[in-house]
C-alpha atoms as a PDB file:
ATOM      1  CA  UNK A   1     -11.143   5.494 -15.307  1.00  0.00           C
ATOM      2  CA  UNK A   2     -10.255   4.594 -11.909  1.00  0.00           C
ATOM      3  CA  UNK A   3     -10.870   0.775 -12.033  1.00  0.00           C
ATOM      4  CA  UNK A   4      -8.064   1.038 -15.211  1.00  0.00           C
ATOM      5  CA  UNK A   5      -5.596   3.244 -13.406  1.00  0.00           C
ATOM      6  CA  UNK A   6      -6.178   0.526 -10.650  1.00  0.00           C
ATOM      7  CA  UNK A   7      -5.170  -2.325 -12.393  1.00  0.00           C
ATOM      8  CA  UNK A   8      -1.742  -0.368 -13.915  1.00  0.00           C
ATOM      9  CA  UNK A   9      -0.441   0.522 -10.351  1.00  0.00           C
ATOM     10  CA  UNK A  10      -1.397  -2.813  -8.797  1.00  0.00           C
ATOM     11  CA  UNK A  11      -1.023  -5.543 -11.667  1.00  0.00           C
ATOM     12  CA  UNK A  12       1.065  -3.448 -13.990  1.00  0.00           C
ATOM     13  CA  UNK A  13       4.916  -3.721 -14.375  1.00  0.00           C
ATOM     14  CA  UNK A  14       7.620  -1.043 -16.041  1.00  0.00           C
ATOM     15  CA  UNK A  15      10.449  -2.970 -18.123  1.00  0.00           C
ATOM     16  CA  UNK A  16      12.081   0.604 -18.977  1.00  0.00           C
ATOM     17  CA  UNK A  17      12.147   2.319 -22.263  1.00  0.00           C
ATOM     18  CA  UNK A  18       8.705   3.353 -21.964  1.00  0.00           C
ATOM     19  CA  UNK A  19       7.302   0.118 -22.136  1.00  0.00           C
ATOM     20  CA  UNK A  20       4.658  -1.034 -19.405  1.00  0.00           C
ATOM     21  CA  UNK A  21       3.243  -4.684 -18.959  1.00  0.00           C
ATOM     22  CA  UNK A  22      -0.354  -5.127 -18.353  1.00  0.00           C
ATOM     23  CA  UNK A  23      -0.394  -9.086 -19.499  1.00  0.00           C
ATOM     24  CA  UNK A  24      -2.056  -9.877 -16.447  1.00  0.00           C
ATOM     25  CA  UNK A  25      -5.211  -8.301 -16.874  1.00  0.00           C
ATOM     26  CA  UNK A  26      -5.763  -6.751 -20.667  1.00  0.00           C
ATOM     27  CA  UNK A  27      -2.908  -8.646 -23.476  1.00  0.00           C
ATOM     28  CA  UNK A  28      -2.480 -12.095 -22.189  1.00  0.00           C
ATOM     29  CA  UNK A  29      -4.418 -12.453 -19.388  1.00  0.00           C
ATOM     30  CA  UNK A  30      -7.984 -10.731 -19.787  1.00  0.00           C
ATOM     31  CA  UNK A  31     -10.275  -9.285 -16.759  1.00  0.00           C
ATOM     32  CA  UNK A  32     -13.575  -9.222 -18.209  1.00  0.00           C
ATOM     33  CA  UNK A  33     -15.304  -7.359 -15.756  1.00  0.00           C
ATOM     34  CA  UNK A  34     -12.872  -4.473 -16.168  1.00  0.00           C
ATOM     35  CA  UNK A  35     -13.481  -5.136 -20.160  1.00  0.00           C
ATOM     36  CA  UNK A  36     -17.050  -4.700 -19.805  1.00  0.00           C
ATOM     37  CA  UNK A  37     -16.097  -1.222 -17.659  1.00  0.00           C
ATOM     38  CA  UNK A  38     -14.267  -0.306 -20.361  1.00  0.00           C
ATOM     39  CA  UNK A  39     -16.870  -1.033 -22.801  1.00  0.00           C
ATOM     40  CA  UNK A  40     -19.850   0.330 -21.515  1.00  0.00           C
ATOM     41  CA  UNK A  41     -17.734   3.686 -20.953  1.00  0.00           C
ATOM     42  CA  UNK A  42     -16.443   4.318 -24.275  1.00  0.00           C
ATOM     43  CA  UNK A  43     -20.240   3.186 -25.166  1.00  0.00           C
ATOM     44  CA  UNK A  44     -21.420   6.103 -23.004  1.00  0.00           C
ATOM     45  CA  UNK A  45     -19.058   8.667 -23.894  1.00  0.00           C
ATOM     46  CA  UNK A  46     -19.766   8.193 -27.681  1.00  0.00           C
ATOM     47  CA  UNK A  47     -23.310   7.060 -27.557  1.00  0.00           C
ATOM     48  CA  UNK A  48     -24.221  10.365 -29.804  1.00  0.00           C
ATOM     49  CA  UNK A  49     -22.016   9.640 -32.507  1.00  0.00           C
ATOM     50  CA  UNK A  50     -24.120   7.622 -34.401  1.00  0.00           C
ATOM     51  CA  UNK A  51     -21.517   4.604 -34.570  1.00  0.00           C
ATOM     52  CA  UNK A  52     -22.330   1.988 -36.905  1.00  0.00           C
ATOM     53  CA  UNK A  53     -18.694  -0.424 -35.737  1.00  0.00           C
ATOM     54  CA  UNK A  54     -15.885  -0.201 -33.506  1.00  0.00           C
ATOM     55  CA  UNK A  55     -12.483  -1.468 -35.684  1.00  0.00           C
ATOM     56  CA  UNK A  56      -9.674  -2.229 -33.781  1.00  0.00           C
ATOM     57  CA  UNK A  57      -6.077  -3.804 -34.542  1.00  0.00           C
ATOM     58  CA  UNK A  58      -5.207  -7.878 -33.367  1.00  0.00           C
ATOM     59  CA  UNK A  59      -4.531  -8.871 -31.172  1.00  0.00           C
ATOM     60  CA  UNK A  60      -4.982  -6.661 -27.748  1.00  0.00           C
ATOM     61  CA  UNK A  61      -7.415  -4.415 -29.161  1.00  0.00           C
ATOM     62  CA  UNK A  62      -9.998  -6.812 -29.438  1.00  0.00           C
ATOM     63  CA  UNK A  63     -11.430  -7.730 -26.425  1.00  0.00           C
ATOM     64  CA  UNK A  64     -11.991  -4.076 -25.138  1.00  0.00           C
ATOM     65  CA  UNK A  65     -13.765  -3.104 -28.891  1.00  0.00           C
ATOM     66  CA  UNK A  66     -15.516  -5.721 -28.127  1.00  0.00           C
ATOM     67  CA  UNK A  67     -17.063  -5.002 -25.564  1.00  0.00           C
ATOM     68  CA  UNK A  68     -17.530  -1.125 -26.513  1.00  0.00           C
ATOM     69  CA  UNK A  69     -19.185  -2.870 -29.782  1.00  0.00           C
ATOM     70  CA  UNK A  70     -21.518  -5.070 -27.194  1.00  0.00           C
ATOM     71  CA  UNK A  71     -22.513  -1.970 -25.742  1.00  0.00           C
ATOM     72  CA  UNK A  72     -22.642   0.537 -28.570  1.00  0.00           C
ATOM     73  CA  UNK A  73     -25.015  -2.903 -30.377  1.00  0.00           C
ATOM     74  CA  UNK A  74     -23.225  -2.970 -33.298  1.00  0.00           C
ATOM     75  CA  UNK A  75     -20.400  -4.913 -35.172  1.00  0.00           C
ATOM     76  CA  UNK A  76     -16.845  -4.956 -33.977  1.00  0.00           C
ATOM     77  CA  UNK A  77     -14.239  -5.644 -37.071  1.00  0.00           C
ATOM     78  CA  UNK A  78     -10.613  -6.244 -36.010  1.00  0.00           C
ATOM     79  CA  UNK A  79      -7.419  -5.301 -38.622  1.00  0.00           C
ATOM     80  CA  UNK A  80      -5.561  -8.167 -39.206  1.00  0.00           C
ATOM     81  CA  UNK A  81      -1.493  -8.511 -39.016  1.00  0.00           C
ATOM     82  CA  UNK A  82      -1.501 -11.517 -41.509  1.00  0.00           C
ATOM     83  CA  UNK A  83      -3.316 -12.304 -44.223  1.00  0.00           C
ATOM     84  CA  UNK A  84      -4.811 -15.491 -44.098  1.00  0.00           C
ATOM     85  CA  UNK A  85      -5.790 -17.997 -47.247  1.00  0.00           C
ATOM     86  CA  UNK A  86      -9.662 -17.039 -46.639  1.00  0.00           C
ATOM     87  CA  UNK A  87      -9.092 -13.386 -47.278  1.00  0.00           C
ATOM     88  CA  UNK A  88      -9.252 -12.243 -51.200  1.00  0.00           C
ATOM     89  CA  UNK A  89      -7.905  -9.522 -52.994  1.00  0.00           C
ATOM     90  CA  UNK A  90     -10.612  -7.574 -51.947  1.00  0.00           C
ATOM     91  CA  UNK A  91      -8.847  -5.726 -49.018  1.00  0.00           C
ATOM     92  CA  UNK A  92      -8.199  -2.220 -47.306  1.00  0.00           C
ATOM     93  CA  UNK A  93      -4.440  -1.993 -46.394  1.00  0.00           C
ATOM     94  CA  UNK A  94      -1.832  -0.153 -44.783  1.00  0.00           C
ATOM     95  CA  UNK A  95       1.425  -0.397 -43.083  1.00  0.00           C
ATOM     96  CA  UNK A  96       1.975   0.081 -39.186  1.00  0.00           C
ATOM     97  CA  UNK A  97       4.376   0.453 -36.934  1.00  0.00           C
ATOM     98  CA  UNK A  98       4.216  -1.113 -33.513  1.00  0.00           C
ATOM     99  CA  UNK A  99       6.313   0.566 -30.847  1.00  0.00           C
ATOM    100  CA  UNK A 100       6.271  -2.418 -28.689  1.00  0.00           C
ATOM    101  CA  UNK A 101       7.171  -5.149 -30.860  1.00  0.00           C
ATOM    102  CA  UNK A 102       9.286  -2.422 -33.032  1.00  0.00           C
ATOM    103  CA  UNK A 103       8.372  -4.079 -36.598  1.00  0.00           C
ATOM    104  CA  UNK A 104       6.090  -2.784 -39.464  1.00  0.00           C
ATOM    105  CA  UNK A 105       2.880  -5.130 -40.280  1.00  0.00           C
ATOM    106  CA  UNK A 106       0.689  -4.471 -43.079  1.00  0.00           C
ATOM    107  CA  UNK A 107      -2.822  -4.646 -41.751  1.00  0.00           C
ATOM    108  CA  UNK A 108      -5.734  -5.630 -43.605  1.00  0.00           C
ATOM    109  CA  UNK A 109      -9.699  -5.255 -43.980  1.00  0.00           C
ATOM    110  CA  UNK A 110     -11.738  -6.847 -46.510  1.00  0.00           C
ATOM    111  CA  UNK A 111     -13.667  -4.617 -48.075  1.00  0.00           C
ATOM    112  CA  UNK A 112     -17.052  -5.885 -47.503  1.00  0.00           C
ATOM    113  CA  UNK A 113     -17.343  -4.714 -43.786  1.00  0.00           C
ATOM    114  CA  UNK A 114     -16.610  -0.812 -44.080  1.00  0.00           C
ATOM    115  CA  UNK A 115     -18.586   1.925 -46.557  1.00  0.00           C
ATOM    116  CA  UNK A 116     -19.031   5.324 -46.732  1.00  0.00           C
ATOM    117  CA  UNK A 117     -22.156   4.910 -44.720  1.00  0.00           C
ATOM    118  CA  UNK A 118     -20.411   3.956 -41.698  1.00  0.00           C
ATOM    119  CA  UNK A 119     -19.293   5.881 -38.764  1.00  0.00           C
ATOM    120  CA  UNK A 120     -16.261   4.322 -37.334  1.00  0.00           C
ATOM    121  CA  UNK A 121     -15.098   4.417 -33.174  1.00  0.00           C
ATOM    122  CA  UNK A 122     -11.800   3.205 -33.171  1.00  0.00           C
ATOM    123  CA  UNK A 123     -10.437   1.332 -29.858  1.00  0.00           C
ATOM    124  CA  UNK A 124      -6.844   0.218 -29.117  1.00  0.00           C
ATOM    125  CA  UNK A 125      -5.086  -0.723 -25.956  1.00  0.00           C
ATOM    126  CA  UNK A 126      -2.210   1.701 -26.182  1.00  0.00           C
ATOM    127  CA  UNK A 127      -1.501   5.436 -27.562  1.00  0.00           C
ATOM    128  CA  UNK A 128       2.383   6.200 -27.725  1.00  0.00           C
ATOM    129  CA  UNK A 129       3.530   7.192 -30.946  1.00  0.00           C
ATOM    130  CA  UNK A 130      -0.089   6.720 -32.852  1.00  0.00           C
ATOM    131  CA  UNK A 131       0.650   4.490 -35.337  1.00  0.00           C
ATOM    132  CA  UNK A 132      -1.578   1.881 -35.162  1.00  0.00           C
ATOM    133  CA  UNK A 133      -4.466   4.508 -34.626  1.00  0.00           C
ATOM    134  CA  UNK A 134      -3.405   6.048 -38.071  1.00  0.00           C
ATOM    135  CA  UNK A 135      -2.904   2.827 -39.632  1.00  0.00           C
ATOM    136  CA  UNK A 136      -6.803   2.450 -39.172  1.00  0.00           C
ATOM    137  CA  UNK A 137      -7.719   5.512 -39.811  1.00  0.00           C
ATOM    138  CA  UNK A 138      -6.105   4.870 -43.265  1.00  0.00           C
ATOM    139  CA  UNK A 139      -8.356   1.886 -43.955  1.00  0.00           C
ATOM    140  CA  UNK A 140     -11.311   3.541 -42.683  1.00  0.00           C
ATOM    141  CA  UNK A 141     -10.916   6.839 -45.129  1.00  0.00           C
ATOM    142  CA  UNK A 142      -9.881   4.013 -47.861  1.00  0.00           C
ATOM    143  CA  UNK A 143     -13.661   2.715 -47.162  1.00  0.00           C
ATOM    144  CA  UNK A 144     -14.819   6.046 -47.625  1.00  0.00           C
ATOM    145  CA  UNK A 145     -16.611   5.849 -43.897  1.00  0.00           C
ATOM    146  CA  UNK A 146     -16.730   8.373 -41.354  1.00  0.00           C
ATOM    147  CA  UNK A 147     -13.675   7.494 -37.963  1.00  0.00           C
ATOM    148  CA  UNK A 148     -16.027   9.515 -35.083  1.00  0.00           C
ATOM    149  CA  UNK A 149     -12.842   9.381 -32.458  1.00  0.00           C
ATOM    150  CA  UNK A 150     -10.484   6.770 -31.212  1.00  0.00           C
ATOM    151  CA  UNK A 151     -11.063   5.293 -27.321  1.00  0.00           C
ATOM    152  CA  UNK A 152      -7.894   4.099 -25.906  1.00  0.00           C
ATOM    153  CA  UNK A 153      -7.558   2.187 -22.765  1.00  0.00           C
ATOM    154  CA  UNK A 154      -3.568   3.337 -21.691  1.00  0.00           C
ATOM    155  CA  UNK A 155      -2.343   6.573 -23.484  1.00  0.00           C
ATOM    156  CA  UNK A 156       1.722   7.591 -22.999  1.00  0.00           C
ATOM    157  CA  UNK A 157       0.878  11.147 -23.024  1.00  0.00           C
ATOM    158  CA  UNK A 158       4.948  11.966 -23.106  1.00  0.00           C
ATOM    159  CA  UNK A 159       5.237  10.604 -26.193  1.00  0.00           C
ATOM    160  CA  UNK A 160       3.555  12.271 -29.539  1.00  0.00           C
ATOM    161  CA  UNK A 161       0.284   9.801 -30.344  1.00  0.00           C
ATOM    162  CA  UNK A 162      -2.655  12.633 -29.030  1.00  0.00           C
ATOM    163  CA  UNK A 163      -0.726  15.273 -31.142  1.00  0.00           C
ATOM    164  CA  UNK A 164      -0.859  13.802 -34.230  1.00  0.00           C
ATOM    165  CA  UNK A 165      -4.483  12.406 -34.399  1.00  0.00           C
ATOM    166  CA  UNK A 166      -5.622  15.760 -33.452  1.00  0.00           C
ATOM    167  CA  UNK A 167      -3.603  17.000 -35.867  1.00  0.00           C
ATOM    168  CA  UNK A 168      -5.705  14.848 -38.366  1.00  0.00           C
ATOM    169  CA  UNK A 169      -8.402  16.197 -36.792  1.00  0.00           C
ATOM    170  CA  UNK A 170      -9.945  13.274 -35.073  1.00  0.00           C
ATOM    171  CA  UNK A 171     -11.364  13.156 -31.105  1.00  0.00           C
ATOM    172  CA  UNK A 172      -9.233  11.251 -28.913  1.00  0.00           C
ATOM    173  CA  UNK A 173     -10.479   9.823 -25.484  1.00  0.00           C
ATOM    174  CA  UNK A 174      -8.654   7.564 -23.046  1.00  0.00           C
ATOM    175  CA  UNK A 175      -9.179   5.668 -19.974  1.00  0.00           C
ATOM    176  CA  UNK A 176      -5.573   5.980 -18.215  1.00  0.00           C
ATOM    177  CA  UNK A 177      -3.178   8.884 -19.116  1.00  0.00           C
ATOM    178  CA  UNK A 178       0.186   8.317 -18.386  1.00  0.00           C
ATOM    179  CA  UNK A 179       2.607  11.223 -17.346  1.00  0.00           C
ATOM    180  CA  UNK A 180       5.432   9.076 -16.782  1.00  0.00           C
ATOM    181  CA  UNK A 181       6.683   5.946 -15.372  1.00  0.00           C
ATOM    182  CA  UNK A 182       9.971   6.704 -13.573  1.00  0.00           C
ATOM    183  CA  UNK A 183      11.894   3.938 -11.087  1.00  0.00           C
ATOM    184  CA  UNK A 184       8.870   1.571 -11.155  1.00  0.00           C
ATOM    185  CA  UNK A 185       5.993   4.299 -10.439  1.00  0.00           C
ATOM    186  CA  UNK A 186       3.662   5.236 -12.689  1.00  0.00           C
ATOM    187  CA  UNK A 187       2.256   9.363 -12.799  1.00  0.00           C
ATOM    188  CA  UNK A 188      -0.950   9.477 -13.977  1.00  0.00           C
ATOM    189  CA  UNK A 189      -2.451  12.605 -15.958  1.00  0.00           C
ATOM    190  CA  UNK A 190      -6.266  13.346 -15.285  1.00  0.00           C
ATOM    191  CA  UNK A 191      -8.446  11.169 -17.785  1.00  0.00           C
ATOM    192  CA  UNK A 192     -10.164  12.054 -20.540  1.00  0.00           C
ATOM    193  CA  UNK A 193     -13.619   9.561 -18.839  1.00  0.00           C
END
């Protein structure tokens, strides 16, 4: 998506190891008029899937599943990090790994918003090792509903994330596709959108 790839070269910064900074216009800072892009594309591109709600993981996930849940007209559900006193015992969970932030959360879904009549599109901000994306997929199967693919906004395709959800056998499409990011430049792979 060129209005994505946009925002990474010109608002986007590289801290090394990997890791790129897009605070200023999708985890801190929020453009909505790129998150409604966003939306109505992954809306578009999955529009035949039947999806009944878009899950994503707090915090950065949400406004972009959001808006794909604005267009798609159904519910968006977000996996929570911590478990506050409103949530019972009633809950999906797994444990995650965040590259980023490099600690394990369990992440949490009560129960009463997923079945085995849903069909799931799962949306995250960032694909590098896949972790988060399989954390969800975890609660979704632990529903018993259906994950139809996972939209991501920035994937690191140098590092292993695509590989292993297609090894679990489930679509992946993203926005940006990152080659590399060497000495402050970012290469860009050709999208998946």
């Amino acid at each position: 998506m060129k209005e994505l790839m946009n925002s990474i070269v010109e608002k986007g910064t590289i801290l090394g190891e990997g890791i790129l900074k897009v605070d200023s216009f999708l985890n801190h800072q929020v453009d909505p008029e790129l998150m409604y892009q966003i939306g109505e594309s992954f809306a578009q591109k999955f529009n035949d899937r039947h999806v009944t709600k878009v899950v994503t993981i707090e915090a950065s996930g949400i406004a972009p599943a959001l808006t794909t849940a604005q267009a798609l007209g159904v519910p968006m559900i977000y996996a929570r990090k911590t478990k506050s006193i409103t949530m019972n015992s009633e809950l999906l969970t797994t444990e995650v790994y965040s590259f980023t932030k490099q600690v394990t959360s369990t992440i949490s879904i009560s129960k009463h918003f997923l079945n085995e009549e849903d069909n799931v599109l799962l949306i995250d901000d960032f694909l590098a090792n896949g972790q988060a994306a399989k954390g969800l997929i975890e609660l979704v199967e632990q529903a018993g509903a259906n994950v139809v693919g996972v939209g991501i906004l920035i994937e690191k395709s140098y590092q292993q994330g695509r590989a292993l959800l297609n090894d679990m056998g489930v679509e992946v499409v993203s926005l940006a596709r990152i080659a590399s990011m060497v000495e402050g430049e970012v290469e860009f792979l050709e999208a998946d959108l």
